[in-house]
Protein backbone atom coordinates (compact mmCIF):
# COMPACT_ATOMS: atom_id res chain seq x y z
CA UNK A 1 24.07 -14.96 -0.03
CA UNK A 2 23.76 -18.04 -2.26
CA UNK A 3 20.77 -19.58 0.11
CA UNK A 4 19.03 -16.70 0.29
CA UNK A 5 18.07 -17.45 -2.95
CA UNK A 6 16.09 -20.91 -2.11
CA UNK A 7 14.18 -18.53 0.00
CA UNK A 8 10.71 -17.96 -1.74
CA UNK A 9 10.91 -21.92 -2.50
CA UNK A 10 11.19 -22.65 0.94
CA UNK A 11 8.21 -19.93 1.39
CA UNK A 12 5.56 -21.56 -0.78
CA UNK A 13 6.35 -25.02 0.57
CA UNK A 14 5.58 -23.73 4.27
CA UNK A 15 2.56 -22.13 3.12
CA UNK A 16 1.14 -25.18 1.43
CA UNK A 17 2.04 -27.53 3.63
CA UNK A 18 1.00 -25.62 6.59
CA UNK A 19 -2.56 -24.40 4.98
CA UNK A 20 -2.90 -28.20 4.16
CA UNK A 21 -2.23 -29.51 7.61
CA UNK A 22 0.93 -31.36 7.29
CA UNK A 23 3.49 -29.09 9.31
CA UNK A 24 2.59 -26.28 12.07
CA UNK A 25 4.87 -22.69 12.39
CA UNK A 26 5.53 -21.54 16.04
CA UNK A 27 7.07 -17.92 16.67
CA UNK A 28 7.80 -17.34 20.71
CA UNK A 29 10.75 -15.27 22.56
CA UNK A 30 12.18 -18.20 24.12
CA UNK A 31 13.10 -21.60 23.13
CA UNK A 32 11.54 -24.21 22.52
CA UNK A 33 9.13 -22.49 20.64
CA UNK A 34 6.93 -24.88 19.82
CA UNK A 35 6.65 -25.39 23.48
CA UNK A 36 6.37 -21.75 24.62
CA UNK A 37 4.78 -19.73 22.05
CA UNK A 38 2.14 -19.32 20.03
CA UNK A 39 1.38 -21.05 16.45
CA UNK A 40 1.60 -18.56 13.48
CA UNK A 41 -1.41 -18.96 10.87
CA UNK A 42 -3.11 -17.14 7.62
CA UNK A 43 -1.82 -13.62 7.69
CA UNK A 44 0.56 -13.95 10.05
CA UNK A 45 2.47 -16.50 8.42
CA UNK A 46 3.05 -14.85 4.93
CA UNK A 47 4.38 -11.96 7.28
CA UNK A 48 6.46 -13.91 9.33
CA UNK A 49 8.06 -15.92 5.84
CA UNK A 50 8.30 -12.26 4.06
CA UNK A 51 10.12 -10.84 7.16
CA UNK A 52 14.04 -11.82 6.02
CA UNK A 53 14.93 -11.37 9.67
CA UNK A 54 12.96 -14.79 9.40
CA UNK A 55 15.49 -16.24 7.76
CA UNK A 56 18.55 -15.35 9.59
CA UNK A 57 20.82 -17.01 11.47
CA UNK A 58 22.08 -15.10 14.86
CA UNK A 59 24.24 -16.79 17.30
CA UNK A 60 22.63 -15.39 19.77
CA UNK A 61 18.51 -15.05 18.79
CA UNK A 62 15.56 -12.65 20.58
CA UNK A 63 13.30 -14.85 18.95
CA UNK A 64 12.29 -18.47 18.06
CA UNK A 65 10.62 -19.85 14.85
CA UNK A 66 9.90 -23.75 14.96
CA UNK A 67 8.73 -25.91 12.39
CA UNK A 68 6.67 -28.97 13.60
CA UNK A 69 4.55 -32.03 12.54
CA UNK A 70 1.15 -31.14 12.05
CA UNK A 71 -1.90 -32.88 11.87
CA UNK A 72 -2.03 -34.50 8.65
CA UNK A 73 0.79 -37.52 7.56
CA UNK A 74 2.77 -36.13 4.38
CA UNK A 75 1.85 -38.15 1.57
CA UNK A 76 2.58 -37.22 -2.06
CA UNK A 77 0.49 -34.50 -3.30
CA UNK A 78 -1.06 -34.73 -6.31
CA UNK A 79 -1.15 -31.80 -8.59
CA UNK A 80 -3.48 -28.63 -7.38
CA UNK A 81 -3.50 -30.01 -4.05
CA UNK A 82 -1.82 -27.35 -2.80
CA UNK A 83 -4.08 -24.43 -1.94
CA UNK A 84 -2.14 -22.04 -3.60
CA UNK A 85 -3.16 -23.73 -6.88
CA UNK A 86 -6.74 -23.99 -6.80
């Protein structure tokens, strides 16, 4: 699959710009889940981005995964800002 392979791209920027504040994850069984579930942090986030099932499409899904505004405005970053390269 041809965007599968903007997959670990899409990883790192969640990670960073989660860790740094500027977007939240939510994970819940129904929709919407940034309403109904619970936010996914740390640990659970690299598990939930390394699941591929994370990254599928289905018509008809068991599960949610939202991507919200955090906390933080998204500025530019300057270099080593992210986490990740510290």
């Amino acid at each position: 699959m041809e965007r599968a392979r903007h997959i670990p791209r899409f990883t790192r920027l969640i990670t960073c710009w989660s860790r740094l504040g500027f977007i939240k994850v939510f994970r819940s069984d129904e929709w919407p889940a940034d309403d109904t579930g619970e936010e996914v942090t740390g640990s659970g986030l690299d598990d939930l981005l390394a699941d591929p099932g994370s990254w599928e499409y289905r018509e008809e899904p068991t599960r949610w995964i939202c991507v919200a505004s955090g906390d933080r405005d998204i500025q530019e970053l300057e270099k080593g800002m992210c986490p990740r390269d510290r």
